[in-house]
PDB file of N, CA and C in Angstrom:
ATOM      1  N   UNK A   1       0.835  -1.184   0.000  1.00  0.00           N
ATOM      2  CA  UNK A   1       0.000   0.000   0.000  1.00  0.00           C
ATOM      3  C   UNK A   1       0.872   1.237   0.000  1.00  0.00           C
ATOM      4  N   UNK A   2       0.433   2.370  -0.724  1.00  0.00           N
ATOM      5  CA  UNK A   2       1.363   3.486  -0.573  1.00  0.00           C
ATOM      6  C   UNK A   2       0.469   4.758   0.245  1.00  0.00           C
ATOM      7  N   UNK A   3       1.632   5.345   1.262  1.00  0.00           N
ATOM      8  CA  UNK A   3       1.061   5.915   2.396  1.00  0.00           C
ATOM      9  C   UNK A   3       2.034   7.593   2.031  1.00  0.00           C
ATOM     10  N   UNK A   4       1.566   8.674   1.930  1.00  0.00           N
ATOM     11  CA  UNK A   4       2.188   9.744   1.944  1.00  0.00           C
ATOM     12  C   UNK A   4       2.081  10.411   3.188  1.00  0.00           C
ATOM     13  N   UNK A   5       3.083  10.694   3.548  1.00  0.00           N
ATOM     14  CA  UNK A   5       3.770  11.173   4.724  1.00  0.00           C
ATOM     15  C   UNK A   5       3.346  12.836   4.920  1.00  0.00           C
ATOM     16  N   UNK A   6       2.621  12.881   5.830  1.00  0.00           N
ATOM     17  CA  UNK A   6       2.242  14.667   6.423  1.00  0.00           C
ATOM     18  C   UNK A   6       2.602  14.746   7.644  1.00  0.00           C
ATOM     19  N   UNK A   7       2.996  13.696   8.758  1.00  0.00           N
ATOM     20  CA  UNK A   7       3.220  13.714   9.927  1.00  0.00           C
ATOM     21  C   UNK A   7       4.051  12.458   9.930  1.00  0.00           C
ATOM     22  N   UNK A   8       4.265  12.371  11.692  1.00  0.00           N
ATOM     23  CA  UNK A   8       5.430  11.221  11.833  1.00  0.00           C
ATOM     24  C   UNK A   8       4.690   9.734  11.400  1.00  0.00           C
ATOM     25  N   UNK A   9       5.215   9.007  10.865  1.00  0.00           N
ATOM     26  CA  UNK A   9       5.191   7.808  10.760  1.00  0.00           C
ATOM     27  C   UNK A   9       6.355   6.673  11.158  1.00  0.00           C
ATOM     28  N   UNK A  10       5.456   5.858  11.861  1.00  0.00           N
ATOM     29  CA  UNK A  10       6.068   4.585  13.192  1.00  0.00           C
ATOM     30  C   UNK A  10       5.990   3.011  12.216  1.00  0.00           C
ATOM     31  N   UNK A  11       6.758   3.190  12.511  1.00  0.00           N
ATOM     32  CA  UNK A  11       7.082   1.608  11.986  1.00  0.00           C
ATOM     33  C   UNK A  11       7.501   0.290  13.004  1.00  0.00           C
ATOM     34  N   UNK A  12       7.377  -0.758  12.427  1.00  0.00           N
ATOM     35  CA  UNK A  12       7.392  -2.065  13.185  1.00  0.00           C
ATOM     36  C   UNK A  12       6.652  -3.128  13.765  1.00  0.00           C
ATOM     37  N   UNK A  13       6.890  -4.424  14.521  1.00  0.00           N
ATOM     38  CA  UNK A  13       5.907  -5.135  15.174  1.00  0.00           C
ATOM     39  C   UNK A  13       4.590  -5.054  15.732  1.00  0.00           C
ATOM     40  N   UNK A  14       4.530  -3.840  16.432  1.00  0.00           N
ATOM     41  CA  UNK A  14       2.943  -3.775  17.178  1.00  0.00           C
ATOM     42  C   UNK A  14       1.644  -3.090  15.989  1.00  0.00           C
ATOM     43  N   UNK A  15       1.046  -4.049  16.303  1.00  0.00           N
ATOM     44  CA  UNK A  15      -0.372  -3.542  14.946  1.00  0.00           C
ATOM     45  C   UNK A  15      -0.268  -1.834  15.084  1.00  0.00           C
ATOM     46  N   UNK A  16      -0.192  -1.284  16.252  1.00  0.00           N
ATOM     47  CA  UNK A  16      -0.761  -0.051  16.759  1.00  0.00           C
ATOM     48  C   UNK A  16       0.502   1.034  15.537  1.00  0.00           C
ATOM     49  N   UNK A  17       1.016   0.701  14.696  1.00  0.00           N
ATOM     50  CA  UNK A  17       2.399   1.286  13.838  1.00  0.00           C
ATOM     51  C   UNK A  17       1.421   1.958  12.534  1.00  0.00           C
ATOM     52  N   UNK A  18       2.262   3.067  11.948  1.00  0.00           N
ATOM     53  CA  UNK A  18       1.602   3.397  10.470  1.00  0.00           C
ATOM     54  C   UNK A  18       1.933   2.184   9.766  1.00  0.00           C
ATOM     55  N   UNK A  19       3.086   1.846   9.683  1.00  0.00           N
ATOM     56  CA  UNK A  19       3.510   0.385   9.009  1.00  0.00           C
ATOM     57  C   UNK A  19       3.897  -0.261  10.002  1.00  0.00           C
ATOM     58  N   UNK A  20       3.028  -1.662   9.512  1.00  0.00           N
ATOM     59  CA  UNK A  20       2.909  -2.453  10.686  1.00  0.00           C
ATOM     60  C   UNK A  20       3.790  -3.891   9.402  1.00  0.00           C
ATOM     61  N   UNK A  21       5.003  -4.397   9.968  1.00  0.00           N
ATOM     62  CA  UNK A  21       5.527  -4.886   9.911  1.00  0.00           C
ATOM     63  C   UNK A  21       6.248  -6.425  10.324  1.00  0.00           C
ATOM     64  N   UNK A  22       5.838  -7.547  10.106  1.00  0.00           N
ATOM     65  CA  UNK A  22       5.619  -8.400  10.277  1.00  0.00           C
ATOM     66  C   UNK A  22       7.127  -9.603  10.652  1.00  0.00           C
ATOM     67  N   UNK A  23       8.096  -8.665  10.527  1.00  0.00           N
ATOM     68  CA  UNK A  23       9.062  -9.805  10.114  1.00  0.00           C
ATOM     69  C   UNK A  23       9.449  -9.739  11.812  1.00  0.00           C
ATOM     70  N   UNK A  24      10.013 -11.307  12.464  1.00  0.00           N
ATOM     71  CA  UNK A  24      10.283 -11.232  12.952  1.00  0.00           C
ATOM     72  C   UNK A  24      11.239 -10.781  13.994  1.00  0.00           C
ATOM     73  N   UNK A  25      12.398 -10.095  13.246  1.00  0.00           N
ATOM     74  CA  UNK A  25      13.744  -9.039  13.981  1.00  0.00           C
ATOM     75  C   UNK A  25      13.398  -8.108  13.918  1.00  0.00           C
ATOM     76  N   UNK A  26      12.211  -7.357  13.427  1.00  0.00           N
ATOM     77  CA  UNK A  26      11.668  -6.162  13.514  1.00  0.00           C
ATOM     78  C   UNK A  26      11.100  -5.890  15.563  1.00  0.00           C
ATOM     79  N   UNK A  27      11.224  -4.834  15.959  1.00  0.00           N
ATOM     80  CA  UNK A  27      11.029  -4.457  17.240  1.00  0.00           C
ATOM     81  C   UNK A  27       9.686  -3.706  17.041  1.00  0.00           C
ATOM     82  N   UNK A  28       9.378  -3.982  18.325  1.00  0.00           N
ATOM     83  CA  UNK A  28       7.357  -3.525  18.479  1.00  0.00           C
ATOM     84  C   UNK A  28       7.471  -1.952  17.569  1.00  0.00           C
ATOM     85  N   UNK A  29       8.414  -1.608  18.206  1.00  0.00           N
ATOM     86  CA  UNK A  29       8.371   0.235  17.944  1.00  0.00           C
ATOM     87  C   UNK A  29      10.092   0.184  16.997  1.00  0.00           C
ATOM     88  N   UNK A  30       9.728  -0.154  15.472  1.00  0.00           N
ATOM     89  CA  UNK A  30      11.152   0.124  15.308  1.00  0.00           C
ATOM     90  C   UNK A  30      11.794   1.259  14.930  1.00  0.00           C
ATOM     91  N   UNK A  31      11.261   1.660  14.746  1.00  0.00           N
ATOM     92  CA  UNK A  31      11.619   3.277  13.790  1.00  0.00           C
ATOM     93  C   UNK A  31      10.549   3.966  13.523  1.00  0.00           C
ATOM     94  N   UNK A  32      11.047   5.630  13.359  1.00  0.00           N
ATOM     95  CA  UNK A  32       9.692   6.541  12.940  1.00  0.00           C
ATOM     96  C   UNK A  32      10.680   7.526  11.610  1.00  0.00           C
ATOM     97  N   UNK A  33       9.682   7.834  10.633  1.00  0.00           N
ATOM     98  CA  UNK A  33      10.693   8.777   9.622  1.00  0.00           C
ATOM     99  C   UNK A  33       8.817  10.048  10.041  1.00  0.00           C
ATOM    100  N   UNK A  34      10.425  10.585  10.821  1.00  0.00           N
ATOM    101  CA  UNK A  34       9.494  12.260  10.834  1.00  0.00           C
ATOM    102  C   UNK A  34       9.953  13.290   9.914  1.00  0.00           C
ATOM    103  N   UNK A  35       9.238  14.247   9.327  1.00  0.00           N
ATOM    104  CA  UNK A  35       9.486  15.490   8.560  1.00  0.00           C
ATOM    105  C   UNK A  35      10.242  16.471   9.604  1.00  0.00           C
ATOM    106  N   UNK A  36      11.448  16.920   8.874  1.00  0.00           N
ATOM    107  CA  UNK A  36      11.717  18.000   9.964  1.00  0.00           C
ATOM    108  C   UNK A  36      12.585  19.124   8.804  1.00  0.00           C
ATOM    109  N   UNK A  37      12.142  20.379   9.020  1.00  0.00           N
ATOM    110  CA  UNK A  37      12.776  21.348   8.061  1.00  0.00           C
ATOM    111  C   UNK A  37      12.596  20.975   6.327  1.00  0.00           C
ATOM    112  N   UNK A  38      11.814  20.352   5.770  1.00  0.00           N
ATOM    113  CA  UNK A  38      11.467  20.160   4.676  1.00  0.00           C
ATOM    114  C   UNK A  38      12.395  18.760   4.492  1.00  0.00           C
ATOM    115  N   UNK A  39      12.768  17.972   5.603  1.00  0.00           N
ATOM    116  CA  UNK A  39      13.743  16.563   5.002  1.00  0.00           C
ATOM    117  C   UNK A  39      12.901  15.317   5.586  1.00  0.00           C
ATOM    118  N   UNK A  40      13.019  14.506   5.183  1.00  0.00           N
ATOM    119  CA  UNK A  40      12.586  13.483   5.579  1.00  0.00           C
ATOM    120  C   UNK A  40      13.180  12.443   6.724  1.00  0.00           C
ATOM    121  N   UNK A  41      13.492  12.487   7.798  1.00  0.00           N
ATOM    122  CA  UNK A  41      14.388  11.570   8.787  1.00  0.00           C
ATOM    123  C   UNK A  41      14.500  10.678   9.184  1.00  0.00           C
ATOM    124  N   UNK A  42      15.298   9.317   9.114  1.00  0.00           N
ATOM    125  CA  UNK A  42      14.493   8.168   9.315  1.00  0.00           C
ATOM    126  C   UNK A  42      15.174   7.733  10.865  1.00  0.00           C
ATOM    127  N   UNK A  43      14.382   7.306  11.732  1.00  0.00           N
ATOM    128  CA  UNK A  43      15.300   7.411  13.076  1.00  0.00           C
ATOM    129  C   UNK A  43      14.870   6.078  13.749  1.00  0.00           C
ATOM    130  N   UNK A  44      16.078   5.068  14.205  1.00  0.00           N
ATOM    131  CA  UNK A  44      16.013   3.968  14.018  1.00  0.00           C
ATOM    132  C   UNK A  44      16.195   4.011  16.146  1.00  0.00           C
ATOM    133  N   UNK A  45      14.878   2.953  16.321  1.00  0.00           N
ATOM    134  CA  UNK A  45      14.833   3.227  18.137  1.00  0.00           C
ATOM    135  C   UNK A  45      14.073   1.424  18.616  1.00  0.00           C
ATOM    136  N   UNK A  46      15.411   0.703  17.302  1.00  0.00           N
ATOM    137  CA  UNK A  46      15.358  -0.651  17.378  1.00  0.00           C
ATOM    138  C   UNK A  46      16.295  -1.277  18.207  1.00  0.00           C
ATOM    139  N   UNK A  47      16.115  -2.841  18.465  1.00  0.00           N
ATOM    140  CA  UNK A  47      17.866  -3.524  18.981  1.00  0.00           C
ATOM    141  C   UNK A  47      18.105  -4.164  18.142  1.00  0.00           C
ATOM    142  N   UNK A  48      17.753  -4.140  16.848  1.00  0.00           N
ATOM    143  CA  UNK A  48      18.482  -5.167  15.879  1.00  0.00           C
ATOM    144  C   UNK A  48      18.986  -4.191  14.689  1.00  0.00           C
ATOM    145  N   UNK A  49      18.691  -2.892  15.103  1.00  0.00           N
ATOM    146  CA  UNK A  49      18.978  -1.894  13.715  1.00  0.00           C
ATOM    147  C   UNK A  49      18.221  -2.251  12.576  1.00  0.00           C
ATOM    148  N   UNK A  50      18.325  -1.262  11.845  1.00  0.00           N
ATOM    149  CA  UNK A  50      17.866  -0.729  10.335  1.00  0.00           C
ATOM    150  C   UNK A  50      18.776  -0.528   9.527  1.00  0.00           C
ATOM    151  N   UNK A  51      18.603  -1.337   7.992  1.00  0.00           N
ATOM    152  CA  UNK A  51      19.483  -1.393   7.108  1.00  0.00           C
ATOM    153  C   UNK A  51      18.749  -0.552   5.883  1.00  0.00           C
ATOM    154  N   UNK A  52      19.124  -0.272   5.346  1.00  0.00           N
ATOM    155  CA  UNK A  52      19.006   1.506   4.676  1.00  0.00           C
ATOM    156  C   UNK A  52      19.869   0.886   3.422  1.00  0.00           C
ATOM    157  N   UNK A  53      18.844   1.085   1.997  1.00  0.00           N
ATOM    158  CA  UNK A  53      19.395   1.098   0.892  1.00  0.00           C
ATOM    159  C   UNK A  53      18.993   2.951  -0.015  1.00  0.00           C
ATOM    160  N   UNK A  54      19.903   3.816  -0.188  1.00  0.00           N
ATOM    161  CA  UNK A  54      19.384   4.762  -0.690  1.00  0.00           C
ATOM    162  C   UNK A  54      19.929   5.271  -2.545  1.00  0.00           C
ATOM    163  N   UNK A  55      18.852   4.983  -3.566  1.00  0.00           N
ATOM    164  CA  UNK A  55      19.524   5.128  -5.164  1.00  0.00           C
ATOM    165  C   UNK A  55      20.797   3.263  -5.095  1.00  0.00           C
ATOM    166  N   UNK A  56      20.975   3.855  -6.228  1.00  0.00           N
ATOM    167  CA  UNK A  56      22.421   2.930  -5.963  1.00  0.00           C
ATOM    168  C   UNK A  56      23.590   2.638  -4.833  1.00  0.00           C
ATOM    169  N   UNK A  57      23.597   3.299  -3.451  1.00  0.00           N
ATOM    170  CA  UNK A  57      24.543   3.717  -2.939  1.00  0.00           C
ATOM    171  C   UNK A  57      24.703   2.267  -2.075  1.00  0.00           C
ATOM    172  N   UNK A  58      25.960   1.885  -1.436  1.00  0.00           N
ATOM    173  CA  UNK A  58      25.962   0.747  -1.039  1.00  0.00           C
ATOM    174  C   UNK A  58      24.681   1.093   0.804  1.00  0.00           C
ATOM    175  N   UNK A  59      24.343  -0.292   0.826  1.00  0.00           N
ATOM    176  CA  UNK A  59      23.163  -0.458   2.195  1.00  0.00           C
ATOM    177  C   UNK A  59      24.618   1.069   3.473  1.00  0.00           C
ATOM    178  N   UNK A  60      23.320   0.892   4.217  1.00  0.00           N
ATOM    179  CA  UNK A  60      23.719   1.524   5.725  1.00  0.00           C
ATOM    180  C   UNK A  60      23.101   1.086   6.866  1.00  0.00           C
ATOM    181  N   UNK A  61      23.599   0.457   7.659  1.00  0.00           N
ATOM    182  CA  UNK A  61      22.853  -0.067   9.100  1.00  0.00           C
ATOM    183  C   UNK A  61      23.150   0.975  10.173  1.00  0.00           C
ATOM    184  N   UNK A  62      21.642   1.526  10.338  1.00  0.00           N
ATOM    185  CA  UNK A  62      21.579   2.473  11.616  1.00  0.00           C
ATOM    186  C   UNK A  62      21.478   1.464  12.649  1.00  0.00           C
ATOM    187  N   UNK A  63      22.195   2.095  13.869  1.00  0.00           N
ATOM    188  CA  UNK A  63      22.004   1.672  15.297  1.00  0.00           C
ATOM    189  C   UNK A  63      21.782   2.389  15.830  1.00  0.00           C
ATOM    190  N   UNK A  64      20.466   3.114  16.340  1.00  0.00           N
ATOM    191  CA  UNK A  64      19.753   4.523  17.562  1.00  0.00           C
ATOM    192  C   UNK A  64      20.586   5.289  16.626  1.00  0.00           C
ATOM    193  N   UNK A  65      20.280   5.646  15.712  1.00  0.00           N
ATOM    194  CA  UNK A  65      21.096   6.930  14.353  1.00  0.00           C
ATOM    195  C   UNK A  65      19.844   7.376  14.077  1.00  0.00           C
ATOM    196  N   UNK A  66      19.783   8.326  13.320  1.00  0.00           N
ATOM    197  CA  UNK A  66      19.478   9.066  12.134  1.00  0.00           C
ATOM    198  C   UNK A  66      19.572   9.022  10.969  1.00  0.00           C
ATOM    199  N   UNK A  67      18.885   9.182  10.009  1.00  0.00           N
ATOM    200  CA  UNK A  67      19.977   9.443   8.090  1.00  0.00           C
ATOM    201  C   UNK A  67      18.405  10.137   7.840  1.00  0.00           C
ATOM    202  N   UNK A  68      18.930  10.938   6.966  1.00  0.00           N
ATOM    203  CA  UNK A  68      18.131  11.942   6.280  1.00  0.00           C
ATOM    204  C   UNK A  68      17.937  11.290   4.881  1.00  0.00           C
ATOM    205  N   UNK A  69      16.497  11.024   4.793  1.00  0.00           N
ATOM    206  CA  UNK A  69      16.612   9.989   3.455  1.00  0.00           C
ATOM    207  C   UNK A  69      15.859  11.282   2.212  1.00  0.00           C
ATOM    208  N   UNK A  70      16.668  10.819   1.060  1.00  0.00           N
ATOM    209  CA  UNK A  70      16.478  11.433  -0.083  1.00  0.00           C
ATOM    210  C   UNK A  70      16.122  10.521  -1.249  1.00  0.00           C
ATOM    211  N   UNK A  71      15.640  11.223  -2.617  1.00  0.00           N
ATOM    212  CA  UNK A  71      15.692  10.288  -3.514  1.00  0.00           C
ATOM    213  C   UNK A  71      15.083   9.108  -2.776  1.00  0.00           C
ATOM    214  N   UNK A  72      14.684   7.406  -3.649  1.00  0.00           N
ATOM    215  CA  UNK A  72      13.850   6.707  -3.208  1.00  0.00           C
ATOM    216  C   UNK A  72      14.795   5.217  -2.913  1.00  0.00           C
ATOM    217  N   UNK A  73      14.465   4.394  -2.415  1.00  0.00           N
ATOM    218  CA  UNK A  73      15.489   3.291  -1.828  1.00  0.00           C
ATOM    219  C   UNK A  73      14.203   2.854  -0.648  1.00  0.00           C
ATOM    220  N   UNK A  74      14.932   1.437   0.118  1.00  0.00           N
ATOM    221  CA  UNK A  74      14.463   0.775   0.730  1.00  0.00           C
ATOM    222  C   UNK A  74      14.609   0.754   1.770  1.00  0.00           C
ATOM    223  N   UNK A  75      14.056   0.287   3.359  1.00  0.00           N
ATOM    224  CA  UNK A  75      14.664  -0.298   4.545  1.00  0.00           C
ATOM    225  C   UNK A  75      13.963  -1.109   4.876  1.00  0.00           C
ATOM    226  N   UNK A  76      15.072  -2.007   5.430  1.00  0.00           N
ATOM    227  CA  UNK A  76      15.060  -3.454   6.652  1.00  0.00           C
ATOM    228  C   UNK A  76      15.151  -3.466   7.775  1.00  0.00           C
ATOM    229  N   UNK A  77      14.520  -4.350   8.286  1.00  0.00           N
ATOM    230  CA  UNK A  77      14.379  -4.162  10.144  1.00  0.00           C
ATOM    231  C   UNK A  77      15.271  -5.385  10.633  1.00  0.00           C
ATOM    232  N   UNK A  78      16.127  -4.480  11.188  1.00  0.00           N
ATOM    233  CA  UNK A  78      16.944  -6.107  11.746  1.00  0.00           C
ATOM    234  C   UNK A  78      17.738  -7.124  10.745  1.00  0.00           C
ATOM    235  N   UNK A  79      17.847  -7.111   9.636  1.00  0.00           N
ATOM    236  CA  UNK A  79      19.092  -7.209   8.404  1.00  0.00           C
ATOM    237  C   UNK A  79      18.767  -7.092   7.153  1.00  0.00           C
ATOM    238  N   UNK A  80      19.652  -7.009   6.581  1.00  0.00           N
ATOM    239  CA  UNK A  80      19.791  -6.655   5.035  1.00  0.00           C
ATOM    240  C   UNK A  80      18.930  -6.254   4.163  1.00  0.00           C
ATOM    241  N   UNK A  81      18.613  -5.368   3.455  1.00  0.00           N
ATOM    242  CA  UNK A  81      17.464  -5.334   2.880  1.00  0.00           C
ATOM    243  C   UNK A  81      17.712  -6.565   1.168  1.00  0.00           C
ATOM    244  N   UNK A  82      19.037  -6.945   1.634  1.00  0.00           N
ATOM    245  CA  UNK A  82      19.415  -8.068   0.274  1.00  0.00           C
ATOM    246  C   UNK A  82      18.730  -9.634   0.750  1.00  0.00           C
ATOM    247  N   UNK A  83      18.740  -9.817   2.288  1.00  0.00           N
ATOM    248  CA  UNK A  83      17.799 -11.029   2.546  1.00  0.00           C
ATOM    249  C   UNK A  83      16.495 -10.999   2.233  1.00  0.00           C
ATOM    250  N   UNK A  84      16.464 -12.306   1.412  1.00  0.00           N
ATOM    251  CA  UNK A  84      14.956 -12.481   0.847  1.00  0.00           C
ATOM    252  C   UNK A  84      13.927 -12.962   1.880  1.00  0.00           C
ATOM    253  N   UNK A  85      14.661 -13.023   3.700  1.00  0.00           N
ATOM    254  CA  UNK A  85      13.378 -13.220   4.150  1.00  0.00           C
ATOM    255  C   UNK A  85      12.991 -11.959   5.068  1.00  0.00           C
ATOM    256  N   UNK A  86      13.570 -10.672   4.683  1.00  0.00           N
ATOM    257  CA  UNK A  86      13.504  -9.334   4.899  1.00  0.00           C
ATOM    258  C   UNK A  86      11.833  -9.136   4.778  1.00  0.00           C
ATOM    259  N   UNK A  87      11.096  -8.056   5.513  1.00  0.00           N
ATOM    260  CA  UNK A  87      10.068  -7.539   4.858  1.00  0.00           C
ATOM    261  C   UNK A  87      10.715  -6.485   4.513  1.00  0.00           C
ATOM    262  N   UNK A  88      10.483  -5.434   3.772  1.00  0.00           N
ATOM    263  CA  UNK A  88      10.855  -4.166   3.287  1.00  0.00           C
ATOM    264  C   UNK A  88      10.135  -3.126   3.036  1.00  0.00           C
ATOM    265  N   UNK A  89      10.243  -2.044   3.291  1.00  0.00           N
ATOM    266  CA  UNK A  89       9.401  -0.564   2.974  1.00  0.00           C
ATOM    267  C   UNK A  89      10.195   0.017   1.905  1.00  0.00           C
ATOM    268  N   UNK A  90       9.392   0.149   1.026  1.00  0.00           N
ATOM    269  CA  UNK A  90      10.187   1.096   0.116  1.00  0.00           C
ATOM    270  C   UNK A  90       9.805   2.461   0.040  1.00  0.00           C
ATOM    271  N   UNK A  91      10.815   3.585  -0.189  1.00  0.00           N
ATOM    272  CA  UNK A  91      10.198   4.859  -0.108  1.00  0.00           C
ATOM    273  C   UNK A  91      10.520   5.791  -1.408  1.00  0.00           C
ATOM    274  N   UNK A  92       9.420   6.631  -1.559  1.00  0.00           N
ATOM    275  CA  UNK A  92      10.542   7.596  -2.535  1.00  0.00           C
ATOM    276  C   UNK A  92      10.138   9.270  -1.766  1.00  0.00           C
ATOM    277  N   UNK A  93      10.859   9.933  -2.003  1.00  0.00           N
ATOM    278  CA  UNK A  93      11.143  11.620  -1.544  1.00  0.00           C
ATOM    279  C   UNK A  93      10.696  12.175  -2.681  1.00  0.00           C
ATOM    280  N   UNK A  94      10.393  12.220  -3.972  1.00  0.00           N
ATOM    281  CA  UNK A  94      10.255  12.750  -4.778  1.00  0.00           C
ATOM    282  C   UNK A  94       8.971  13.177  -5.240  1.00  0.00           C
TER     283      UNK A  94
END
């Protein structure tokens, strides 16, 4: 389903999430990407981290980080967004 972003959006395990996320290394509350100053933020408040694919650029695993996501790419909860038993969000900024 595609969801456009006007406020914070929560991601992860507990139904109660904008994206509610099913995979098991995902954490109840894993992450939220809030708007702040016209950017998009993706802020990772997991214990297994978030793996971050952005354009072509090689992955990034946040641990309690930040990244300011641009342009459109993917994230994983808890590993790779290259494992096929990943769920994945894909986003675009554009």
């Amino acid at each position: 389903r595609d969801i456009v972003a006007r406020d914070t959006v929560f991601l992860g395990r507990d139904a109660s999430n904008t994206i509610f996320v099913m995979d098991p290394m995902a954490s109840r509350r894993h992450a939220k990407i809030e708007l702040r100053g016209g950017h998009f933020v993706l802020v990772d408040q997991s214990s297994n981290g978030t793996f971050v694919v952005i354009g072509g650029s090689p992955e990034m695993q946040l641990k309690r980080q930040e990244l300011v996501l641009y342009s459109s790419g993917r994230i994983a909860f808890g590993h790779s967004t290259d494992d096929s038993e990943a769920d994945t969000v894909r986003f675009d900024c554009g």
